[in-house]
ModelCIF file with pLDDT and N, C-alpha, C, O atoms, coordinates in Angstrom:
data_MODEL
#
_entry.id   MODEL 
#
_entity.id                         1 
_entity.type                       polymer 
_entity.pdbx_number_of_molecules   1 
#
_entity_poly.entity_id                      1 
_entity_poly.type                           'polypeptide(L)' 
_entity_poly.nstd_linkage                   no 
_entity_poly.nstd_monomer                   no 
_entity_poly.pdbx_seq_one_letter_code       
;(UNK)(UNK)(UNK)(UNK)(UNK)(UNK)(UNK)(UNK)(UNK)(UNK)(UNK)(UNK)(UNK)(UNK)(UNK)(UNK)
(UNK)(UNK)(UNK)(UNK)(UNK)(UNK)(UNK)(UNK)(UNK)(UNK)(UNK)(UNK)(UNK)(UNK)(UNK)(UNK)
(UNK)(UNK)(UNK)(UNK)(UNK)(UNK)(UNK)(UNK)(UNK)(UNK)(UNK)(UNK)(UNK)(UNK)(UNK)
;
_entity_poly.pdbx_seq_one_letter_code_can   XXXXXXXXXXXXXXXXXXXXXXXXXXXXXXXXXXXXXXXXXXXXXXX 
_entity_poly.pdbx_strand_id                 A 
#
loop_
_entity_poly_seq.entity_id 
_entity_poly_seq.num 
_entity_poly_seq.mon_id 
_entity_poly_seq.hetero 
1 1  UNK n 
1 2  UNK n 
1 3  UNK n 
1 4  UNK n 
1 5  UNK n 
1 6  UNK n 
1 7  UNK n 
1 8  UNK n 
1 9  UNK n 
1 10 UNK n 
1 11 UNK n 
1 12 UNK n 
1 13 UNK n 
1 14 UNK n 
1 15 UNK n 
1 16 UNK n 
1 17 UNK n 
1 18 UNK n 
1 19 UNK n 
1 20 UNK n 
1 21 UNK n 
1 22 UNK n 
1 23 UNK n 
1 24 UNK n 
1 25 UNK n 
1 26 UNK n 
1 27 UNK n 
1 28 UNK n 
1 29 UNK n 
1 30 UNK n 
1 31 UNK n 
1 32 UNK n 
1 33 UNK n 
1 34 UNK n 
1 35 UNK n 
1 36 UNK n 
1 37 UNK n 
1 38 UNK n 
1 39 UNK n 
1 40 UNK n 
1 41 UNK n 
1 42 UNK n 
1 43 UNK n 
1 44 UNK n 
1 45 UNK n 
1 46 UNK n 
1 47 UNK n 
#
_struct_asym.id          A 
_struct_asym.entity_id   1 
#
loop_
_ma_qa_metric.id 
_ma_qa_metric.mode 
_ma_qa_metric.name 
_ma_qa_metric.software_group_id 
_ma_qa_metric.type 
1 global pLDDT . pLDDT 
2 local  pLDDT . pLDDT 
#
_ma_qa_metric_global.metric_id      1 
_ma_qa_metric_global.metric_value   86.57 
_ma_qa_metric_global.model_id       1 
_ma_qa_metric_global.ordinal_id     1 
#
loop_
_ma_qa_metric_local.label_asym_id 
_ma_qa_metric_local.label_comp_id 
_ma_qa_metric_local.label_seq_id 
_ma_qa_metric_local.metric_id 
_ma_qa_metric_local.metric_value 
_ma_qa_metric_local.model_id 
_ma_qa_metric_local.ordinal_id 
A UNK 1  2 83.00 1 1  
A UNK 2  2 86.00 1 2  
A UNK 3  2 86.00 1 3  
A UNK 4  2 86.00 1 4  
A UNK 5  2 89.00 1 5  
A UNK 6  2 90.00 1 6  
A UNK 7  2 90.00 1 7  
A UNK 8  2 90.00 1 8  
A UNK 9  2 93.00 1 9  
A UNK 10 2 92.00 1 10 
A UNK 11 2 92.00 1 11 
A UNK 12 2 93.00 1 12 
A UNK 13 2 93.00 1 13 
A UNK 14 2 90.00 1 14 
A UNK 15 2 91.00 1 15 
A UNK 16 2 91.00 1 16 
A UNK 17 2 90.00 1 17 
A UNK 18 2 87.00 1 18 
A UNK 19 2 86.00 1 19 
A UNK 20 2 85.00 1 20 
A UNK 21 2 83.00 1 21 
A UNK 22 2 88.00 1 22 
A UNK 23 2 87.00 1 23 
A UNK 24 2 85.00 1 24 
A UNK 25 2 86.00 1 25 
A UNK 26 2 88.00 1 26 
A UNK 27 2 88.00 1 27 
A UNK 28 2 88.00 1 28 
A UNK 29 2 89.00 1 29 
A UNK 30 2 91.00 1 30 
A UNK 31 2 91.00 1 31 
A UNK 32 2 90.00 1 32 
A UNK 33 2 89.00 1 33 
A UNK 34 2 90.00 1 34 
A UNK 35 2 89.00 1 35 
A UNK 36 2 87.00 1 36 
A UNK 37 2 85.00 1 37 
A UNK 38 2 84.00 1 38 
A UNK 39 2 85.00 1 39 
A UNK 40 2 82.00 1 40 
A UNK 41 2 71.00 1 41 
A UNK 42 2 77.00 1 42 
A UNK 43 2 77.00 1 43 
A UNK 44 2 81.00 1 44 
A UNK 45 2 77.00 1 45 
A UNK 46 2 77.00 1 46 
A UNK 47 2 81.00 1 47 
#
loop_
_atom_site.group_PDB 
_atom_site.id 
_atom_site.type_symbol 
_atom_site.label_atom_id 
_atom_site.label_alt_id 
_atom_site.label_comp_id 
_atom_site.label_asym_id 
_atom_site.label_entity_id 
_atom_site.label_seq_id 
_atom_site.pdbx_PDB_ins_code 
_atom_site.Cartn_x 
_atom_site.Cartn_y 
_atom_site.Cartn_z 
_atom_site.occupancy 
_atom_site.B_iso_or_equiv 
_atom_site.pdbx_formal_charge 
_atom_site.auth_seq_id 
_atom_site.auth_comp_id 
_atom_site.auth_asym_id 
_atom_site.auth_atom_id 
_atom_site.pdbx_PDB_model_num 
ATOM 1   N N  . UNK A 1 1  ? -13.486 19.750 13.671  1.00 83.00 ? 1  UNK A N  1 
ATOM 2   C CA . UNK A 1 1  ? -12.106 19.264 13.669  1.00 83.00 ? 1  UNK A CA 1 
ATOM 3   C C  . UNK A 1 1  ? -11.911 18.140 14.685  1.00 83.00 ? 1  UNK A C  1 
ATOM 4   O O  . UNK A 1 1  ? -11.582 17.000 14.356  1.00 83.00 ? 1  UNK A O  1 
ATOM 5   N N  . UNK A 1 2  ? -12.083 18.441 15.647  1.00 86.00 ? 2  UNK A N  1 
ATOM 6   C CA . UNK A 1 2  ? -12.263 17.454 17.205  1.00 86.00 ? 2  UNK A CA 1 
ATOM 7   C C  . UNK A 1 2  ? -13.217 16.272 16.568  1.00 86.00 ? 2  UNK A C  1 
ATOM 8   O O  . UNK A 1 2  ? -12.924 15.185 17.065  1.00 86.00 ? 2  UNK A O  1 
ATOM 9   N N  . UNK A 1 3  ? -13.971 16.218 15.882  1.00 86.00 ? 3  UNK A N  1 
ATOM 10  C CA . UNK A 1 3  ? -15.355 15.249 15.226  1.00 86.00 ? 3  UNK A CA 1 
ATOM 11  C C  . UNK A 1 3  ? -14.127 14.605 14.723  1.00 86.00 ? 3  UNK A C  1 
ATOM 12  O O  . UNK A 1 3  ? -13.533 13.807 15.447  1.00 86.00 ? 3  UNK A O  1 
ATOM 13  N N  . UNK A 1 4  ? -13.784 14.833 13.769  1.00 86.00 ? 4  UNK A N  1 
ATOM 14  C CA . UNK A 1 4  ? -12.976 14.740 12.292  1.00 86.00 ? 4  UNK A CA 1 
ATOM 15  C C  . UNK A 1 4  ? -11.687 13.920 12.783  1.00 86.00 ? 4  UNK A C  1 
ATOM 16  O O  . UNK A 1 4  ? -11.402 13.014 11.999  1.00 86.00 ? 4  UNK A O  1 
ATOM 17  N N  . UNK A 1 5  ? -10.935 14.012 13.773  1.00 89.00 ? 5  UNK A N  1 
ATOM 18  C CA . UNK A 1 5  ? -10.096 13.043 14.527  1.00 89.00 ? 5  UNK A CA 1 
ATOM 19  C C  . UNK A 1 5  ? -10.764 12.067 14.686  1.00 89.00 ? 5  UNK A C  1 
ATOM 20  O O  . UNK A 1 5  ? -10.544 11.119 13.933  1.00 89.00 ? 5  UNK A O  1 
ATOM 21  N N  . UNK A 1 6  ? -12.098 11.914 15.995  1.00 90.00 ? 6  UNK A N  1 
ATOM 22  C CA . UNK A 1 6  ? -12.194 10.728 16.570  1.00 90.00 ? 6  UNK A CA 1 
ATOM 23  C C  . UNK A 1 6  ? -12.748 9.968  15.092  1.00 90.00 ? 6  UNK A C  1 
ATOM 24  O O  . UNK A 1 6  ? -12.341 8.823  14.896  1.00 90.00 ? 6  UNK A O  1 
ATOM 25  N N  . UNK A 1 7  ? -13.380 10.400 14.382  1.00 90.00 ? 7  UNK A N  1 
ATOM 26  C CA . UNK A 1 7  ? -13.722 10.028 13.474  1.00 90.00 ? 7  UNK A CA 1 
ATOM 27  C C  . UNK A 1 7  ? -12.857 9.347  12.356  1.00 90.00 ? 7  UNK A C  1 
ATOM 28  O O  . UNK A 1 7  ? -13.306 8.349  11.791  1.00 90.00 ? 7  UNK A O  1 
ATOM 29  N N  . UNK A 1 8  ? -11.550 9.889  12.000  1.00 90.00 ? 8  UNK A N  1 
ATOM 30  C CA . UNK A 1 8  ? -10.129 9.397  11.589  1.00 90.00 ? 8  UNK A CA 1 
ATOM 31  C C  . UNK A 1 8  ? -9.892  8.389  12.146  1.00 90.00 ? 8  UNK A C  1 
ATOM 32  O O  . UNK A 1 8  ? -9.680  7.411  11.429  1.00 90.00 ? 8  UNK A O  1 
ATOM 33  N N  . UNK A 1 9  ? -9.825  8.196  13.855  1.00 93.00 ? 9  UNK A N  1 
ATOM 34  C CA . UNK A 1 9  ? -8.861  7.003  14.485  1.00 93.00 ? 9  UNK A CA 1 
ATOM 35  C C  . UNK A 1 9  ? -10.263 6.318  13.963  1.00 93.00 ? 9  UNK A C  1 
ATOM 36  O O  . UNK A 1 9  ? -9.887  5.741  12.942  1.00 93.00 ? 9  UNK A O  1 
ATOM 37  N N  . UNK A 1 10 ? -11.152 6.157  14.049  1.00 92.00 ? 10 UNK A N  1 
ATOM 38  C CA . UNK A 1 10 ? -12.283 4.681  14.065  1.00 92.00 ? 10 UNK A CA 1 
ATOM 39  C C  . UNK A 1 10 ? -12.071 4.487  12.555  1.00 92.00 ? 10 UNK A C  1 
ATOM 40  O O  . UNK A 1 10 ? -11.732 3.333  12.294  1.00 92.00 ? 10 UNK A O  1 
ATOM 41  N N  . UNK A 1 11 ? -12.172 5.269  11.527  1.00 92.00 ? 11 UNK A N  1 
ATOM 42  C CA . UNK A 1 11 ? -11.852 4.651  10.119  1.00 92.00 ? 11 UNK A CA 1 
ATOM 43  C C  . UNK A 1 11 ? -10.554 3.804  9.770   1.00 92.00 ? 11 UNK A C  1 
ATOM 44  O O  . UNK A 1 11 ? -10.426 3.017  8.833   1.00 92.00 ? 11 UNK A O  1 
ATOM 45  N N  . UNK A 1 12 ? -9.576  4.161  10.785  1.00 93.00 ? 12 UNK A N  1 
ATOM 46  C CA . UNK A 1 12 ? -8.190  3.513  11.124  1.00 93.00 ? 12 UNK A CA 1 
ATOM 47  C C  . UNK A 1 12 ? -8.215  2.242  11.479  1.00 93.00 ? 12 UNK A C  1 
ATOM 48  O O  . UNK A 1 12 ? -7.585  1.238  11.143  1.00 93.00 ? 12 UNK A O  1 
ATOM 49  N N  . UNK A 1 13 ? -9.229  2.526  12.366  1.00 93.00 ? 13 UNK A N  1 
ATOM 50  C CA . UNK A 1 13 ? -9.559  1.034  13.234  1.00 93.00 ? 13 UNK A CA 1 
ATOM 51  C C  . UNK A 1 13 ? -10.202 -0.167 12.639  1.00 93.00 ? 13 UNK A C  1 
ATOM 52  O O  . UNK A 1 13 ? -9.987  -1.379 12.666  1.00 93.00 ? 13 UNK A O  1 
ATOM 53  N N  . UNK A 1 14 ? -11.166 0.710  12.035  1.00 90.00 ? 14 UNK A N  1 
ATOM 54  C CA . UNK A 1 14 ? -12.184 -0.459 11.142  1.00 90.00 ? 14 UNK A CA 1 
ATOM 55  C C  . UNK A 1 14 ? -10.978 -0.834 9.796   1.00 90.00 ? 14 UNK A C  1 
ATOM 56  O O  . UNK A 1 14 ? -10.855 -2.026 9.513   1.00 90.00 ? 14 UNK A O  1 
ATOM 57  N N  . UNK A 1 15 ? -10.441 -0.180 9.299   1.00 91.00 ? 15 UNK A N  1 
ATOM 58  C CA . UNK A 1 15 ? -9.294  -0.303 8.271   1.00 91.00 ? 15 UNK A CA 1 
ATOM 59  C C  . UNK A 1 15 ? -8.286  -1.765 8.920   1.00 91.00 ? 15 UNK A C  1 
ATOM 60  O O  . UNK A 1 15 ? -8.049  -2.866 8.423   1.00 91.00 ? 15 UNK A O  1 
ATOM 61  N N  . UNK A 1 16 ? -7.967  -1.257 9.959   1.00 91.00 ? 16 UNK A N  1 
ATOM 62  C CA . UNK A 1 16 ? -7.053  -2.147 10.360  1.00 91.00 ? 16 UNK A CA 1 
ATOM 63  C C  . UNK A 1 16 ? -7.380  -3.556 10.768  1.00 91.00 ? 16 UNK A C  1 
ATOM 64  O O  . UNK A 1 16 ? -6.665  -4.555 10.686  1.00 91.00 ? 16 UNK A O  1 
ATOM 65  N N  . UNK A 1 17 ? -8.767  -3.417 11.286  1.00 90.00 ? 17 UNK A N  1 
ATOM 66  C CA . UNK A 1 17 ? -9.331  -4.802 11.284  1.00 90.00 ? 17 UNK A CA 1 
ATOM 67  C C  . UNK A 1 17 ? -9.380  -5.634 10.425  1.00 90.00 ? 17 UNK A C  1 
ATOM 68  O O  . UNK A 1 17 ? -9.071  -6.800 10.669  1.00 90.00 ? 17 UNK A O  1 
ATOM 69  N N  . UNK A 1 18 ? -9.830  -5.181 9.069   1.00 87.00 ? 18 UNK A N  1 
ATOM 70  C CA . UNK A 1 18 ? -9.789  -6.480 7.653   1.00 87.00 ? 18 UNK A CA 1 
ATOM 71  C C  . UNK A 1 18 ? -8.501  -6.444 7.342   1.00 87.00 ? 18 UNK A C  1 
ATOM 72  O O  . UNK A 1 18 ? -7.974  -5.589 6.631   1.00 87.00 ? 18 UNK A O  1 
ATOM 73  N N  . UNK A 1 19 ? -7.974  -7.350 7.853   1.00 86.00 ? 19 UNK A N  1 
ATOM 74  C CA . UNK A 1 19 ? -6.712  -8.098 7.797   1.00 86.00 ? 19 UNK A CA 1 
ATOM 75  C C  . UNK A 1 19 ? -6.499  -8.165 6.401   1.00 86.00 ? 19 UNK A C  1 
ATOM 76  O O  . UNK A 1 19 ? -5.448  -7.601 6.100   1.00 86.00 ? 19 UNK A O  1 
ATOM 77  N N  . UNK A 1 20 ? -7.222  -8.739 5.249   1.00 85.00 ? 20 UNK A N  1 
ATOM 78  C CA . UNK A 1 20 ? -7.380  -9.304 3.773   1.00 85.00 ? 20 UNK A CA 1 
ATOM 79  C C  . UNK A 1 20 ? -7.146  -7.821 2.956   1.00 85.00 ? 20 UNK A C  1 
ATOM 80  O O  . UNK A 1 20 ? -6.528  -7.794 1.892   1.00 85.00 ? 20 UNK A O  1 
ATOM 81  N N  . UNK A 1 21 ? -7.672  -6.686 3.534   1.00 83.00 ? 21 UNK A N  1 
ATOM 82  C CA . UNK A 1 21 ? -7.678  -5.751 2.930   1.00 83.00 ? 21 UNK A CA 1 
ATOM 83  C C  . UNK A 1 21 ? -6.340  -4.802 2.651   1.00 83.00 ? 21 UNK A C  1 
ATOM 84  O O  . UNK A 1 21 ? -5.753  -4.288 1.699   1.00 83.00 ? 21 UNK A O  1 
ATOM 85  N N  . UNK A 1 22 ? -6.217  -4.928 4.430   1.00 88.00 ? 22 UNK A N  1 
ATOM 86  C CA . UNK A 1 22 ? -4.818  -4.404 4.801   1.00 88.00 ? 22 UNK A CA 1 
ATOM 87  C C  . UNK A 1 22 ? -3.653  -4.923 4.104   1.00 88.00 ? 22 UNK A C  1 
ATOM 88  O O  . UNK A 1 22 ? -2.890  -4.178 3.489   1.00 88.00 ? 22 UNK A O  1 
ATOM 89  N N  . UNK A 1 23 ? -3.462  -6.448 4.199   1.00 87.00 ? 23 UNK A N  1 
ATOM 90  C CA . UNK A 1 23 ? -2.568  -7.262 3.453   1.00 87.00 ? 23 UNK A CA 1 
ATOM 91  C C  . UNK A 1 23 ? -2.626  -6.555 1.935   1.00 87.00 ? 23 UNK A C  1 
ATOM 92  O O  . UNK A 1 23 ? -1.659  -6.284 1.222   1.00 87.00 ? 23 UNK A O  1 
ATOM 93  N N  . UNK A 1 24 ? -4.025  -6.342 1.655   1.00 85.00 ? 24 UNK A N  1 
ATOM 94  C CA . UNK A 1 24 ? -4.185  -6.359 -0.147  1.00 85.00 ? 24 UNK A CA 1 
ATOM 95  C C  . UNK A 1 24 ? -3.602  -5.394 -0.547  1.00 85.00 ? 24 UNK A C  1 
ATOM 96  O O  . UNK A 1 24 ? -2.887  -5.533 -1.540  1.00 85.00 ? 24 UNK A O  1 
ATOM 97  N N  . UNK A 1 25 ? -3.725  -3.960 0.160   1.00 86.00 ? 25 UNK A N  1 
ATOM 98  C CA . UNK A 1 25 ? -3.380  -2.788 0.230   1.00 86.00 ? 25 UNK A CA 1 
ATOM 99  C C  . UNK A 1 25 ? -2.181  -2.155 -0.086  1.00 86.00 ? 25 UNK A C  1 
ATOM 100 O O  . UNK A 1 25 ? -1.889  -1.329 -0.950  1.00 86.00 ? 25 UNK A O  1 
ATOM 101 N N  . UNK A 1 26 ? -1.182  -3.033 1.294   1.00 88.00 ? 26 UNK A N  1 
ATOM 102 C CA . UNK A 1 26 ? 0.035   -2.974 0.897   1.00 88.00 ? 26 UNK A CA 1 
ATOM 103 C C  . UNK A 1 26 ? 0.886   -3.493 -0.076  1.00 88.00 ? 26 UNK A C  1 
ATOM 104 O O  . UNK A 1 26 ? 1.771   -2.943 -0.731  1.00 88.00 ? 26 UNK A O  1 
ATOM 105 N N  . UNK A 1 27 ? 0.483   -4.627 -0.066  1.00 88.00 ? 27 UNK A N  1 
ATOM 106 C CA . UNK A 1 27 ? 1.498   -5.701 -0.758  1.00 88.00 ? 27 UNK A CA 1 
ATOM 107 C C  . UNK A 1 27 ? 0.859   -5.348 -1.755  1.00 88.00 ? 27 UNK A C  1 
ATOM 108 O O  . UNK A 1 27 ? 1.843   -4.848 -2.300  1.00 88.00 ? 27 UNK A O  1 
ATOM 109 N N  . UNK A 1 28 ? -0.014  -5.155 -2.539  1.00 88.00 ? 28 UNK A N  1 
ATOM 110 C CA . UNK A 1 28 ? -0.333  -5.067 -4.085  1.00 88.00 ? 28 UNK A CA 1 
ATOM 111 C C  . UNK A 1 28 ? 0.550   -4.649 -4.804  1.00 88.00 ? 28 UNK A C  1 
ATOM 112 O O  . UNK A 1 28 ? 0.931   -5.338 -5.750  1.00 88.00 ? 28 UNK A O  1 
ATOM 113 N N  . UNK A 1 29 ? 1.228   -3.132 -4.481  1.00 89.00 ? 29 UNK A N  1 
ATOM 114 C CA . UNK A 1 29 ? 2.349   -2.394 -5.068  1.00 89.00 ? 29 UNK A CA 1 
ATOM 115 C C  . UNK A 1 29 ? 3.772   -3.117 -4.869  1.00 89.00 ? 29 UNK A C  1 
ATOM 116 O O  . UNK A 1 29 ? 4.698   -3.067 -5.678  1.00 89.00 ? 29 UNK A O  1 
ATOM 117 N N  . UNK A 1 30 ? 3.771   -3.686 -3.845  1.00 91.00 ? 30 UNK A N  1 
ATOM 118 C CA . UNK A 1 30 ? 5.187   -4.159 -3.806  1.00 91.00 ? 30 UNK A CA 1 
ATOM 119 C C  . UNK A 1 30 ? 5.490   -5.468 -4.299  1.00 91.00 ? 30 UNK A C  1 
ATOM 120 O O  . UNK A 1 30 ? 6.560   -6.042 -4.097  1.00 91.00 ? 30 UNK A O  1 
ATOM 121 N N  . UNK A 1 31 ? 4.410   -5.982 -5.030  1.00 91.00 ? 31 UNK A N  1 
ATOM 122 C CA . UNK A 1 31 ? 4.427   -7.449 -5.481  1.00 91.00 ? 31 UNK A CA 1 
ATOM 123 C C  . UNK A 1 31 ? 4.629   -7.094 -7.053  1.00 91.00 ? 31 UNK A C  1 
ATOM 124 O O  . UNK A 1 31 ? 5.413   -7.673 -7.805  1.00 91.00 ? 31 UNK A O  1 
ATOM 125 N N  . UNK A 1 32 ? 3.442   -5.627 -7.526  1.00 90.00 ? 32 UNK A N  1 
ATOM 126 C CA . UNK A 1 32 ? 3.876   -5.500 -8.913  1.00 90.00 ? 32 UNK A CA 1 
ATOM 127 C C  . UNK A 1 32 ? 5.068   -5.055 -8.783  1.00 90.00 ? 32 UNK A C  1 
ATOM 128 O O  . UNK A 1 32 ? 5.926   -5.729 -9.353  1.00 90.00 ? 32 UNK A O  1 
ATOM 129 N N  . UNK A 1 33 ? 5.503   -3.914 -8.081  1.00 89.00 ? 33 UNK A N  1 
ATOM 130 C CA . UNK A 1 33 ? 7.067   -3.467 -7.982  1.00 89.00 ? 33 UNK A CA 1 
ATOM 131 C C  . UNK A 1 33 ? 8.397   -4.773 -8.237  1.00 89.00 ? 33 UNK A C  1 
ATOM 132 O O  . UNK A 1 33 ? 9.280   -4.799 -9.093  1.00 89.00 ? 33 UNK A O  1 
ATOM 133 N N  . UNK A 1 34 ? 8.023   -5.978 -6.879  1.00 90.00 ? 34 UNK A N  1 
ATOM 134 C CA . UNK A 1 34 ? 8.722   -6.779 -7.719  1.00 90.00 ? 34 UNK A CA 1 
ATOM 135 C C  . UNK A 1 34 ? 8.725   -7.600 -8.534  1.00 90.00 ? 34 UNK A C  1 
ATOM 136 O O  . UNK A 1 34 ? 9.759   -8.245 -8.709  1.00 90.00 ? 34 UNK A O  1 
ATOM 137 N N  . UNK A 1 35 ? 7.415   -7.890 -9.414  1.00 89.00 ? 35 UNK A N  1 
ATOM 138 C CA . UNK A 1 35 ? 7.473   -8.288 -10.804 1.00 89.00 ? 35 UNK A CA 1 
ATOM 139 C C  . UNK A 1 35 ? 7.916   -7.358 -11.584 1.00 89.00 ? 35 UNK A C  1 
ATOM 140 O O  . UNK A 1 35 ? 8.821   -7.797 -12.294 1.00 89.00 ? 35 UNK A O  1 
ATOM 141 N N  . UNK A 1 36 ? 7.667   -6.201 -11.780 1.00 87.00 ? 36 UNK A N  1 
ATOM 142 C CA . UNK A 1 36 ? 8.142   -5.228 -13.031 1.00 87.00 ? 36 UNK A CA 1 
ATOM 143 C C  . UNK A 1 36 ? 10.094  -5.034 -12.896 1.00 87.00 ? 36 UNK A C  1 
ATOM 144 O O  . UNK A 1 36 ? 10.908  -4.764 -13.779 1.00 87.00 ? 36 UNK A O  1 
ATOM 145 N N  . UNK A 1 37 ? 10.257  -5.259 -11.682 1.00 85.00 ? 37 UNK A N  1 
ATOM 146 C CA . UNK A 1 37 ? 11.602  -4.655 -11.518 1.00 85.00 ? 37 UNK A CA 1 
ATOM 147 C C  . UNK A 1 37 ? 12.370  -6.091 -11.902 1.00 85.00 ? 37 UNK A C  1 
ATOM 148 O O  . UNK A 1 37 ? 13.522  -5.961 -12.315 1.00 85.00 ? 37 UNK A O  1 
ATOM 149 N N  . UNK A 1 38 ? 11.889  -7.314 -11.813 1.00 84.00 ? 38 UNK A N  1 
ATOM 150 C CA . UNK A 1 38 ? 12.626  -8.159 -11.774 1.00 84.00 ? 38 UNK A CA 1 
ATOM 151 C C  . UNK A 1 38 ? 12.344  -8.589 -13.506 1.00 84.00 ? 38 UNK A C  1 
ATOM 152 O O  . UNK A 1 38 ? 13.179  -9.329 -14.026 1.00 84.00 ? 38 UNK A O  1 
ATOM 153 N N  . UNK A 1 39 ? 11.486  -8.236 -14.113 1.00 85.00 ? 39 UNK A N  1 
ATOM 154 C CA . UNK A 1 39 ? 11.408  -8.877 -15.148 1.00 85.00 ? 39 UNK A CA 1 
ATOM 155 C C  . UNK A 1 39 ? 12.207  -7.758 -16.348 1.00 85.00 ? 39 UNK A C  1 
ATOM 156 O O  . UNK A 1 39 ? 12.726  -8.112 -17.407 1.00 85.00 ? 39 UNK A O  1 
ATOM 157 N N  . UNK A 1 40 ? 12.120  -6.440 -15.840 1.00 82.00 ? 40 UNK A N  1 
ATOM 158 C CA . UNK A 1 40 ? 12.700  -5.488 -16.936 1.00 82.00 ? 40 UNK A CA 1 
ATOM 159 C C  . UNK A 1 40 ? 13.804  -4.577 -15.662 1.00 82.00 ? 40 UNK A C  1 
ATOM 160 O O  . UNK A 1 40 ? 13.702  -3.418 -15.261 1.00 82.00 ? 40 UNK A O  1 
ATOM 161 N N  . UNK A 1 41 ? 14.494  -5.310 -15.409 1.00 71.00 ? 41 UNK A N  1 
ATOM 162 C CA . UNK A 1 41 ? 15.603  -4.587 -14.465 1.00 71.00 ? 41 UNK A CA 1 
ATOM 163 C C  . UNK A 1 41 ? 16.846  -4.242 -14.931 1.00 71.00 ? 41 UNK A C  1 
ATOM 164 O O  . UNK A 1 41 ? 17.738  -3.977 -14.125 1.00 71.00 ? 41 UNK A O  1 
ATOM 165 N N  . UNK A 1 42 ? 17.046  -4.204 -16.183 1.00 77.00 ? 42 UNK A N  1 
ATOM 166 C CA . UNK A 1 42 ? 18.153  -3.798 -17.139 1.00 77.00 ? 42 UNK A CA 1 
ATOM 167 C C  . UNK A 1 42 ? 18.441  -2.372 -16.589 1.00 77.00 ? 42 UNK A C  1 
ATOM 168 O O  . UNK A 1 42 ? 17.565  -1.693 -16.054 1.00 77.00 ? 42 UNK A O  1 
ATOM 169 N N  . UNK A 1 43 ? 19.723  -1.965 -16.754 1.00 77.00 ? 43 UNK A N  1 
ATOM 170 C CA . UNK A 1 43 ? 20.278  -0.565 -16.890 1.00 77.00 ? 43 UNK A CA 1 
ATOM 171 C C  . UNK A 1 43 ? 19.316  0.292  -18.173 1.00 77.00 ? 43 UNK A C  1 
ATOM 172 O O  . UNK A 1 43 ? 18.974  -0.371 -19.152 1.00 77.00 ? 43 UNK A O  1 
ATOM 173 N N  . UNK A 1 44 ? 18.999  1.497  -18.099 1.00 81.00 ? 44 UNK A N  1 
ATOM 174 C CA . UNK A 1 44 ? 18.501  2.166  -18.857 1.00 81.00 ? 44 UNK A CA 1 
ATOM 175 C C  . UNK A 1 44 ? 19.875  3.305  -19.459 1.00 81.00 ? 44 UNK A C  1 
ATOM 176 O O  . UNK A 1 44 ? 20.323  4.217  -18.765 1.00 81.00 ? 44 UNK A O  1 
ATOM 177 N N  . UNK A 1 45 ? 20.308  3.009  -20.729 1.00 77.00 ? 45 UNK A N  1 
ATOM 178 C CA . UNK A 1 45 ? 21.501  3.779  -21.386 1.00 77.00 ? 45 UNK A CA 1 
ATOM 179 C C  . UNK A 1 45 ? 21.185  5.244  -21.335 1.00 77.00 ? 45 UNK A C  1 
ATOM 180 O O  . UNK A 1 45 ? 20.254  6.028  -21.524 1.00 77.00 ? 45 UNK A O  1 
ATOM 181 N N  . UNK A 1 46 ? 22.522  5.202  -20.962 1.00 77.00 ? 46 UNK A N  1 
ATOM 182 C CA . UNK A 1 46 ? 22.603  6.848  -20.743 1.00 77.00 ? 46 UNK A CA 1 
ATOM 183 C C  . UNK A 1 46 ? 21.738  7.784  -19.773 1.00 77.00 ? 46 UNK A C  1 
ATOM 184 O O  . UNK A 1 46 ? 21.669  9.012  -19.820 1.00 77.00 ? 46 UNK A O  1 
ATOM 185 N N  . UNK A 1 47 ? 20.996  6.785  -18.746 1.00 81.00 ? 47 UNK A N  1 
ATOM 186 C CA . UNK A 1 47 ? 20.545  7.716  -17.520 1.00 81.00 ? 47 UNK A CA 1 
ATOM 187 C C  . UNK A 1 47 ? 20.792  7.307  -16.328 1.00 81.00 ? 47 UNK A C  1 
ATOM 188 O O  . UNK A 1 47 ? 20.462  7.992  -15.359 1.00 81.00 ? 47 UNK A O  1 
#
């Protein structure tokens, strides 16, 4: 368990270092989110 932490924060770390990845990571969903929402953002009837 004690392994399994320090071991967590350094996968964190190395994660957080590729900048390209991190960027890719997040923003991927929120870029399709706002293409899908902006292109079919109509009211849905009756819900």
């Amino acid at each position: 368990w004690r392994l399994g932490l320090a071991r967590g924060a350094m996968e964190l770390k190395l994660f957080f270092r590729q900048r390209e990845q991190v960027v890719f990571t997040f923003a991927f969903p929120i870029v399709f989110l706002f293409l899908f929402a902006s292109i079919f953002g109509d009211d849905m009837a009756g819900t």
